[in-house]
PDB file of N, CA and C in Angstrom:
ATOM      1  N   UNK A   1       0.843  -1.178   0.000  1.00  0.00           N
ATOM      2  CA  UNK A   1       0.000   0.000   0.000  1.00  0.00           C
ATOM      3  C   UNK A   1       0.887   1.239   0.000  1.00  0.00           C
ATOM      4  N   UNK A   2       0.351   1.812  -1.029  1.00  0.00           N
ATOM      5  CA  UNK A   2       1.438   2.908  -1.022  1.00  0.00           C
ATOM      6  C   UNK A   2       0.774   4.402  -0.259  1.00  0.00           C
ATOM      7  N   UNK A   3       1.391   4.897   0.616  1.00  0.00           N
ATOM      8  CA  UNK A   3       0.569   5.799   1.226  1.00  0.00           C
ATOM      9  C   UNK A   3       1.188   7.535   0.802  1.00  0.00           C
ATOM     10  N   UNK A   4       0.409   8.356   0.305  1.00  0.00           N
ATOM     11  CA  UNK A   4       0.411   9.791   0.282  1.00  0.00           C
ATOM     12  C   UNK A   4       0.173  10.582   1.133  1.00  0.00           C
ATOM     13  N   UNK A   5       0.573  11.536   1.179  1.00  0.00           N
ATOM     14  CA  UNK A   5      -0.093  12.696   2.182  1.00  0.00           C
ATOM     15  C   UNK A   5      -0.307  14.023   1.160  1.00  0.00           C
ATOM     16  N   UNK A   6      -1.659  14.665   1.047  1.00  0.00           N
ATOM     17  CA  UNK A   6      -1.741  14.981   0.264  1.00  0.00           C
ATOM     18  C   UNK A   6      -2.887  15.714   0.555  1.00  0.00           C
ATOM     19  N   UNK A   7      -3.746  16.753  -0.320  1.00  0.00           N
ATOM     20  CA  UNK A   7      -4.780  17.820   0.017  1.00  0.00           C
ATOM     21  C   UNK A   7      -6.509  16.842  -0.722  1.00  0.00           C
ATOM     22  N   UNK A   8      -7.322  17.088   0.102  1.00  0.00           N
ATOM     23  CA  UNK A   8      -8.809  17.059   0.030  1.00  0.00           C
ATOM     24  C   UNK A   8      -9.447  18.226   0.238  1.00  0.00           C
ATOM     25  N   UNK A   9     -10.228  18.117  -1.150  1.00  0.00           N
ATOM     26  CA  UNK A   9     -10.637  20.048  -1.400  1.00  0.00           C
ATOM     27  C   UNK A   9     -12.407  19.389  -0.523  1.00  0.00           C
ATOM     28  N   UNK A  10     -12.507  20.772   0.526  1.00  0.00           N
ATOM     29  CA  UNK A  10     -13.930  20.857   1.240  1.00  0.00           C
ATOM     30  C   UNK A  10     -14.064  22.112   0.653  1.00  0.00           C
ATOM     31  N   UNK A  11     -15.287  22.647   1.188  1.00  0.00           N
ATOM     32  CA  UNK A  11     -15.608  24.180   1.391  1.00  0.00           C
ATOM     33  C   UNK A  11     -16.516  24.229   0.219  1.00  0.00           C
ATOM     34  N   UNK A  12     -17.165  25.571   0.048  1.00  0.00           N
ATOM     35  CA  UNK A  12     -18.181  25.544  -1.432  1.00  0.00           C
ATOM     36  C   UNK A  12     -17.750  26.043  -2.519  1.00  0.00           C
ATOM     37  N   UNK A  13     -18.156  26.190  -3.633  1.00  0.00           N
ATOM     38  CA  UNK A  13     -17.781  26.814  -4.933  1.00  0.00           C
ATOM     39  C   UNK A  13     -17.215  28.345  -4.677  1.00  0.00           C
ATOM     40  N   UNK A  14     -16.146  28.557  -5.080  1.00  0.00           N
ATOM     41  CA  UNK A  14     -15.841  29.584  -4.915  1.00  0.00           C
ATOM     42  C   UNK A  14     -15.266  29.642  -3.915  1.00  0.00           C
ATOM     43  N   UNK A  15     -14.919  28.992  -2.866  1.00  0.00           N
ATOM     44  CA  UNK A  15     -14.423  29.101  -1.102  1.00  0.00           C
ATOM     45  C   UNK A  15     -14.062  28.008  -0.723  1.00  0.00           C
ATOM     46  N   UNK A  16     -12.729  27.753  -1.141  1.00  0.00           N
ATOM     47  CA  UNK A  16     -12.101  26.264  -0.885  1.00  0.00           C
ATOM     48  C   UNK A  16     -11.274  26.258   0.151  1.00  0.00           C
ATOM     49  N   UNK A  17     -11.205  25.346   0.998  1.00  0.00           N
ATOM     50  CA  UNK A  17     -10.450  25.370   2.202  1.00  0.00           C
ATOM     51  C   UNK A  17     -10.401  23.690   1.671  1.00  0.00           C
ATOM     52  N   UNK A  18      -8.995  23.159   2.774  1.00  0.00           N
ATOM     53  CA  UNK A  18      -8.716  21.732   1.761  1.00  0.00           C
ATOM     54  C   UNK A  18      -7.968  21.295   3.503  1.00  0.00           C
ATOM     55  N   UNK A  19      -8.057  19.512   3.410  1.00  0.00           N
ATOM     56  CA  UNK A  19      -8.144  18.923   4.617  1.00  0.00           C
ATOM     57  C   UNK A  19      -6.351  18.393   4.056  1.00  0.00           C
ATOM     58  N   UNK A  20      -5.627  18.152   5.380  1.00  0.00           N
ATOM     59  CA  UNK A  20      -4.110  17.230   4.965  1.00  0.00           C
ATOM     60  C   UNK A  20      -4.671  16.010   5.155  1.00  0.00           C
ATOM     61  N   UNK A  21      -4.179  14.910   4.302  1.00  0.00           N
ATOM     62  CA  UNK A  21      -4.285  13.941   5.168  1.00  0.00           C
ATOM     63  C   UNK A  21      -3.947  12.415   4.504  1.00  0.00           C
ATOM     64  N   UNK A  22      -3.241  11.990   4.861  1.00  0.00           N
ATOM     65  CA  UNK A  22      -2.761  10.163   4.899  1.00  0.00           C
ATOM     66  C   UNK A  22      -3.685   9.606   4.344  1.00  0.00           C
ATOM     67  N   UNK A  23      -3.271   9.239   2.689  1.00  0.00           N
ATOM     68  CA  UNK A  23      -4.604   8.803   2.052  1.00  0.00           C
ATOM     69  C   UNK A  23      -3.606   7.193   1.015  1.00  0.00           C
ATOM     70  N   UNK A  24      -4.200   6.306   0.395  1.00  0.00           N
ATOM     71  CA  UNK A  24      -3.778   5.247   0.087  1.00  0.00           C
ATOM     72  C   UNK A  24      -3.835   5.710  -1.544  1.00  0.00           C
ATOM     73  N   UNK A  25      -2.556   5.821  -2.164  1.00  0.00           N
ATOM     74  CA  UNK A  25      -2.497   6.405  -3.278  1.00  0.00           C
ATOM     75  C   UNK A  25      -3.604   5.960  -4.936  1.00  0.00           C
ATOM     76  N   UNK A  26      -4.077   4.916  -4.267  1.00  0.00           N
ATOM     77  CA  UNK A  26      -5.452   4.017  -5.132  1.00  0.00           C
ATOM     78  C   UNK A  26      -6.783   4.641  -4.473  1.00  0.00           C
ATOM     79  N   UNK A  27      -6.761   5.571  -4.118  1.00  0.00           N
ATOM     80  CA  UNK A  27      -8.346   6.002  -3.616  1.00  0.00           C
ATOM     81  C   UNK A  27      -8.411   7.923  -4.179  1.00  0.00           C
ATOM     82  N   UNK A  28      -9.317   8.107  -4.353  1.00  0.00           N
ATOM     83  CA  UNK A  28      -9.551   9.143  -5.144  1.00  0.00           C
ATOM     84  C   UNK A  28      -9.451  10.652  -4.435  1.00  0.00           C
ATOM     85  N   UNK A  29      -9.206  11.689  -5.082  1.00  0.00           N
ATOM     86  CA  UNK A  29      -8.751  13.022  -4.174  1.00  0.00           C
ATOM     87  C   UNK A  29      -9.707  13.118  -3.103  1.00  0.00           C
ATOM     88  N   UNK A  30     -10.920  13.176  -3.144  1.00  0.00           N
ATOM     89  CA  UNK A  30     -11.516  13.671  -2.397  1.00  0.00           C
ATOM     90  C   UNK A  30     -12.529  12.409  -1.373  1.00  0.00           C
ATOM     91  N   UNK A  31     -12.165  11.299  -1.918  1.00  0.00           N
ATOM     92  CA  UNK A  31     -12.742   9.884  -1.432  1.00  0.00           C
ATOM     93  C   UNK A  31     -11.878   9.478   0.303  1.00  0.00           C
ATOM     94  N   UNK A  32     -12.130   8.165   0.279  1.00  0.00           N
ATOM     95  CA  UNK A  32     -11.700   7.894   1.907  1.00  0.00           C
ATOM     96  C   UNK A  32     -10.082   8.432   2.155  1.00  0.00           C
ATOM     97  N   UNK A  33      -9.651   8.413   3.335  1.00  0.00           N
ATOM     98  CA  UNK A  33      -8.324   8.533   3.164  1.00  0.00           C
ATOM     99  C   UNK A  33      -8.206   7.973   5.017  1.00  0.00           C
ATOM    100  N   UNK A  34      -6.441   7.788   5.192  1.00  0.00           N
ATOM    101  CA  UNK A  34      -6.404   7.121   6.615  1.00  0.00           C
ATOM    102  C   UNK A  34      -6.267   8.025   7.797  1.00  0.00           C
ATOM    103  N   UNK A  35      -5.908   9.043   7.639  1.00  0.00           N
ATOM    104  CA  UNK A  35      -5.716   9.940   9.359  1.00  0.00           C
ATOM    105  C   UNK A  35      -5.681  11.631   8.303  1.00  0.00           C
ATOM    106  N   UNK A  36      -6.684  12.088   9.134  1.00  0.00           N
ATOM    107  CA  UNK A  36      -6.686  13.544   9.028  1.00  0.00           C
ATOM    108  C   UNK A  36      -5.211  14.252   9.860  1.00  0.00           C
ATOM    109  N   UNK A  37      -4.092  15.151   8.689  1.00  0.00           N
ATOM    110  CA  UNK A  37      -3.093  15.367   9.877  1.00  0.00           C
ATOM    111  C   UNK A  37      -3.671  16.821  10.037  1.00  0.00           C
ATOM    112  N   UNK A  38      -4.509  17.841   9.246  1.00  0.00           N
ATOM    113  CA  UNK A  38      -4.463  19.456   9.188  1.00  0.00           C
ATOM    114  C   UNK A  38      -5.363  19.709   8.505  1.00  0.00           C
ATOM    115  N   UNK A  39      -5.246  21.428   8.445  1.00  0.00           N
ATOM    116  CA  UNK A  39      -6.417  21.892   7.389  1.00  0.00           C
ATOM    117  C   UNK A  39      -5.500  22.881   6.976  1.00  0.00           C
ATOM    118  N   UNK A  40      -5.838  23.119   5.404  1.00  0.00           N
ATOM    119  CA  UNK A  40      -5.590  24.959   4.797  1.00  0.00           C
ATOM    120  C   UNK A  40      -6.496  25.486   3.754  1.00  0.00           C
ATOM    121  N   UNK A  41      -6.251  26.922   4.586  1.00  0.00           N
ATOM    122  CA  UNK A  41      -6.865  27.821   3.671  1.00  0.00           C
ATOM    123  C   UNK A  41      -6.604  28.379   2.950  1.00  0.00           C
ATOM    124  N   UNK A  42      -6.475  28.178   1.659  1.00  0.00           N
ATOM    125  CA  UNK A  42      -5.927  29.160   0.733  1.00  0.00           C
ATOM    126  C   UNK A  42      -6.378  30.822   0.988  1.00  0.00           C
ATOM    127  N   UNK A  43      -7.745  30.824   0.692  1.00  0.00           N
ATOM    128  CA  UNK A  43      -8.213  32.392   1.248  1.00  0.00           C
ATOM    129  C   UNK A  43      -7.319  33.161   2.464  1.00  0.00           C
ATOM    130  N   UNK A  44      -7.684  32.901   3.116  1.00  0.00           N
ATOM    131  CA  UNK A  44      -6.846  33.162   4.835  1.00  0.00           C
ATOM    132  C   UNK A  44      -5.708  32.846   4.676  1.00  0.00           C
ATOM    133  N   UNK A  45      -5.504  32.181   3.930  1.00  0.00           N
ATOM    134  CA  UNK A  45      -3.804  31.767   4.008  1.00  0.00           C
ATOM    135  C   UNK A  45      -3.396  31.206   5.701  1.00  0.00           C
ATOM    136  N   UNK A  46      -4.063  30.559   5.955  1.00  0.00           N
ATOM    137  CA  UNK A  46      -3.824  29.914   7.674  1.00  0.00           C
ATOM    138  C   UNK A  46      -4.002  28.276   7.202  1.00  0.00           C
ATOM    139  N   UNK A  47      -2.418  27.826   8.166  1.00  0.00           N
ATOM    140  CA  UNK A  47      -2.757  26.252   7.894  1.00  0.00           C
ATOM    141  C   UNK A  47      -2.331  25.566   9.254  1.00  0.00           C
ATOM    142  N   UNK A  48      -3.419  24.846   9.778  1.00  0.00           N
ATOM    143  CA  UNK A  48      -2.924  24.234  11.273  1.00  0.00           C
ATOM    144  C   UNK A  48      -2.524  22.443  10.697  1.00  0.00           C
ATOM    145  N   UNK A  49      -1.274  22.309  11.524  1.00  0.00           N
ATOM    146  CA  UNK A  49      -0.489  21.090  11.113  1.00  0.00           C
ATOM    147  C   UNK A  49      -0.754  20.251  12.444  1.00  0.00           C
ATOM    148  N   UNK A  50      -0.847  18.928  12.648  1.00  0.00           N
ATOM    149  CA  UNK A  50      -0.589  17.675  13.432  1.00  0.00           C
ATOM    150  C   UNK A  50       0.682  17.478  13.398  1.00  0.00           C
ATOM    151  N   UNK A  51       2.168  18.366  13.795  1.00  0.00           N
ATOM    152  CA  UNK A  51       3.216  17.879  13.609  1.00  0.00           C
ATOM    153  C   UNK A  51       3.500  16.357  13.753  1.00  0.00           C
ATOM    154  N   UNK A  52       3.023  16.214  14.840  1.00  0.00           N
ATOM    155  CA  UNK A  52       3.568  15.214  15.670  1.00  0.00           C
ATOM    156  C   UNK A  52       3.085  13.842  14.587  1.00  0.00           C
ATOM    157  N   UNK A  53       1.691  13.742  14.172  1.00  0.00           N
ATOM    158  CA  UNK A  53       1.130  12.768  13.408  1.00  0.00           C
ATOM    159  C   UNK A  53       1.856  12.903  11.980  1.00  0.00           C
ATOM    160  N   UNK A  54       2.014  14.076  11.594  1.00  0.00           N
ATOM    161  CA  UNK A  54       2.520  14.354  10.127  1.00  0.00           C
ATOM    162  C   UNK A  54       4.035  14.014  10.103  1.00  0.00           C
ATOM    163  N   UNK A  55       5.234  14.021  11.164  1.00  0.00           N
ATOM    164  CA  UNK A  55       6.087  13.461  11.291  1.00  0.00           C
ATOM    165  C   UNK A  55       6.239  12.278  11.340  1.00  0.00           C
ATOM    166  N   UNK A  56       5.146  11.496  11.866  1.00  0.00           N
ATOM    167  CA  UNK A  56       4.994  10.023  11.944  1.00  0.00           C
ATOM    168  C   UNK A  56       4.897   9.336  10.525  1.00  0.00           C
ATOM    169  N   UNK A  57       4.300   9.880  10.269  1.00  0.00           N
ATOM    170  CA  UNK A  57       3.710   9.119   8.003  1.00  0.00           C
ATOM    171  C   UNK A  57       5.053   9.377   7.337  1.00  0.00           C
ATOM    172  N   UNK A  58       6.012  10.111   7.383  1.00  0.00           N
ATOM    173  CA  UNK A  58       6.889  10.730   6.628  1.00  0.00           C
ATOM    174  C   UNK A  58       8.120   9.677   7.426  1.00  0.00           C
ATOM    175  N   UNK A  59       8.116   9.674   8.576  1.00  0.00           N
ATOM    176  CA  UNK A  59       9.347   8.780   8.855  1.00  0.00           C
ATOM    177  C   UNK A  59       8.551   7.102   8.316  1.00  0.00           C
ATOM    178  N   UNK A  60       7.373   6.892   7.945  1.00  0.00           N
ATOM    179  CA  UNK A  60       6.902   5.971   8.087  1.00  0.00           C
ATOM    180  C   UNK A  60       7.256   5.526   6.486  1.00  0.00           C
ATOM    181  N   UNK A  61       7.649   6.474   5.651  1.00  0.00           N
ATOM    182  CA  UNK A  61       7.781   6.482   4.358  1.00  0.00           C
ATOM    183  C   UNK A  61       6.525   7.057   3.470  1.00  0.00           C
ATOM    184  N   UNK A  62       5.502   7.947   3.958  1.00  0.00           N
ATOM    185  CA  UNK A  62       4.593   8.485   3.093  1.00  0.00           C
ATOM    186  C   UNK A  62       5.244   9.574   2.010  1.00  0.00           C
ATOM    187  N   UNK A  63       4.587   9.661   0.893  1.00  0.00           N
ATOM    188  CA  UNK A  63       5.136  10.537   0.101  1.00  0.00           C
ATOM    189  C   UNK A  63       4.331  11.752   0.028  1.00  0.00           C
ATOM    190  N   UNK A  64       4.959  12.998  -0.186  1.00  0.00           N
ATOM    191  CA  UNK A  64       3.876  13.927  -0.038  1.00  0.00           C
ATOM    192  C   UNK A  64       4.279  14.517  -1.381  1.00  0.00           C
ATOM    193  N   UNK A  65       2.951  15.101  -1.659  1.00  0.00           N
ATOM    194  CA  UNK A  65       2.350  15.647  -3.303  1.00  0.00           C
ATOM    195  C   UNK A  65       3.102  17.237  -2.862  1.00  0.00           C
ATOM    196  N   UNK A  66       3.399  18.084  -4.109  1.00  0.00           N
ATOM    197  CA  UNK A  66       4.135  18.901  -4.047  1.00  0.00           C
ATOM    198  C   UNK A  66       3.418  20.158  -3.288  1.00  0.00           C
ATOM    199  N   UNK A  67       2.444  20.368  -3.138  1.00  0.00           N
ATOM    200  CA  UNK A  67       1.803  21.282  -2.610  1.00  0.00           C
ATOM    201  C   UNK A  67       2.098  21.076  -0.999  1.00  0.00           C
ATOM    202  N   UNK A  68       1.858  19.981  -0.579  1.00  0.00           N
ATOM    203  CA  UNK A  68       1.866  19.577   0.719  1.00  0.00           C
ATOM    204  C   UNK A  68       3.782  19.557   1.176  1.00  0.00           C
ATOM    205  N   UNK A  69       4.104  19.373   0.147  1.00  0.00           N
ATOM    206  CA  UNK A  69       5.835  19.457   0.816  1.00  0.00           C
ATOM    207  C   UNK A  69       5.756  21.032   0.574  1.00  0.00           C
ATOM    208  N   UNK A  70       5.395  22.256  -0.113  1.00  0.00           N
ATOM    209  CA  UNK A  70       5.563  23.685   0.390  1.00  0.00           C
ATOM    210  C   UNK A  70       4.866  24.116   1.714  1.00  0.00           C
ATOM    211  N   UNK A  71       4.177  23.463   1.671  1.00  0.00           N
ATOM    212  CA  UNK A  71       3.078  23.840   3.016  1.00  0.00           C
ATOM    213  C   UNK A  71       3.802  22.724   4.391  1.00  0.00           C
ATOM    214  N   UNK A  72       4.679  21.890   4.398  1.00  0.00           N
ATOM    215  CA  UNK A  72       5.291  21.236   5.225  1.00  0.00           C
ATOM    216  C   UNK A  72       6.435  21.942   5.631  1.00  0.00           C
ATOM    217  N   UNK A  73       7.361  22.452   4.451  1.00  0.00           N
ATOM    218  CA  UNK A  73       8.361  23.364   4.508  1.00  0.00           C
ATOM    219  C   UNK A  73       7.803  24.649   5.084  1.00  0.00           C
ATOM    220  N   UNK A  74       7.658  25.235   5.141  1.00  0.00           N
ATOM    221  CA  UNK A  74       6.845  26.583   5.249  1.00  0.00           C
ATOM    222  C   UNK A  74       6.491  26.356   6.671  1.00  0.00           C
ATOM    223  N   UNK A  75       6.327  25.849   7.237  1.00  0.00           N
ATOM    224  CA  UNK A  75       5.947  25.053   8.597  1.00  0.00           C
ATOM    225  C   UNK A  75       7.065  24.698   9.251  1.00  0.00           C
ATOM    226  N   UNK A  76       8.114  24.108   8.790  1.00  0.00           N
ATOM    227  CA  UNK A  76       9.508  23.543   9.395  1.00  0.00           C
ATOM    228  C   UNK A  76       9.527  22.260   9.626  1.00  0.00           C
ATOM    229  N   UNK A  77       8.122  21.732   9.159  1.00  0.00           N
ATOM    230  CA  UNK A  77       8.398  19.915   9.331  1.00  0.00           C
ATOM    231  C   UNK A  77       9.315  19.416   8.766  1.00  0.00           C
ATOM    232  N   UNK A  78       9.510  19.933   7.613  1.00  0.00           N
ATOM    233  CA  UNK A  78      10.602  18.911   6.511  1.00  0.00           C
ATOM    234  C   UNK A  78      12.106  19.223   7.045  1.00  0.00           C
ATOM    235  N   UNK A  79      12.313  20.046   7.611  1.00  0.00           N
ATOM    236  CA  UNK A  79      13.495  20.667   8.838  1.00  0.00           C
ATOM    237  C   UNK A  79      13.599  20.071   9.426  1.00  0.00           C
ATOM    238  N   UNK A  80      12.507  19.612  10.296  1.00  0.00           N
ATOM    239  CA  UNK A  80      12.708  18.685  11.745  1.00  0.00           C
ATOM    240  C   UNK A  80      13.088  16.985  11.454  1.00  0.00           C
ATOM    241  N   UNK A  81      12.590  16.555  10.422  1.00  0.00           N
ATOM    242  CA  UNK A  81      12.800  15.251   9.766  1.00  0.00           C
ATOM    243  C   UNK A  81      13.759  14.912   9.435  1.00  0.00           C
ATOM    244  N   UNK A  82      14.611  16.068   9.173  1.00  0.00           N
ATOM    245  CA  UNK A  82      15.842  15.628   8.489  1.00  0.00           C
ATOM    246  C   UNK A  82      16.782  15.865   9.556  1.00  0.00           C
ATOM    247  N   UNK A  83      16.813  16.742  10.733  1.00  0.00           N
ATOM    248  CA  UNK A  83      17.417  17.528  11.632  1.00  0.00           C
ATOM    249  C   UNK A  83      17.404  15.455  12.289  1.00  0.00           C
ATOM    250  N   UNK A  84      16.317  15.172  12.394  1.00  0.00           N
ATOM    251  CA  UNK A  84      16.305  13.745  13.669  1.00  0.00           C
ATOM    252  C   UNK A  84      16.917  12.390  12.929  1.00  0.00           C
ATOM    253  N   UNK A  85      16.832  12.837  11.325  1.00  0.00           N
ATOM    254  CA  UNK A  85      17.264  11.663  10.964  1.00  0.00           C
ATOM    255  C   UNK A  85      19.101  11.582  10.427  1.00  0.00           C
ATOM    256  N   UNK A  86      19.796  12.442  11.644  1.00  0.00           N
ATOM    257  CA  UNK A  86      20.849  13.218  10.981  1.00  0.00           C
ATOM    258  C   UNK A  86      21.592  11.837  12.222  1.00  0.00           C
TER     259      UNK A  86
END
């Protein structure tokens, strides 16, 4: 099972806010996925992270989609991952 971490678009037409989260790379963007780690808002530009869970998938070997590694960086997760695995 190959696992992603990656964005699920919520919110209404026109007003998208989008969920992080640990999804099985055979299931569809917006379909089931395994652990909610965050949310962002593009509008607001505010994004709350689950470090602690989102560090876990990534040492676990999840791959993250490119949007989600700027928004990880930008955050300092991808810092801390590499800082522990030094």
């Amino acid at each position: 099972m190959a696992v992603k971490i990656r964005l699920t678009r919520t919110g209404r037409h026109n007003d998208p806010s989008y969920r992080i989260v640990a999804a099985d790379s055979r299931f569809p963007r917006d379909g089931r996925y395994i652990e909610l780690l965050g949310t962002f808002d593009p509008l607001m530009n505010t994004t709350k992270i689950d470090e602690e869970k989102a560090i876990k998938w990534i040492k676990d070997g999840a791959q993250l989609s490119d949007t989600v590694r700027a928004l990880f960086s930008k955050a300092g997760i991808i810092a801390k991952v590499s800082k522990k695995g030094e």
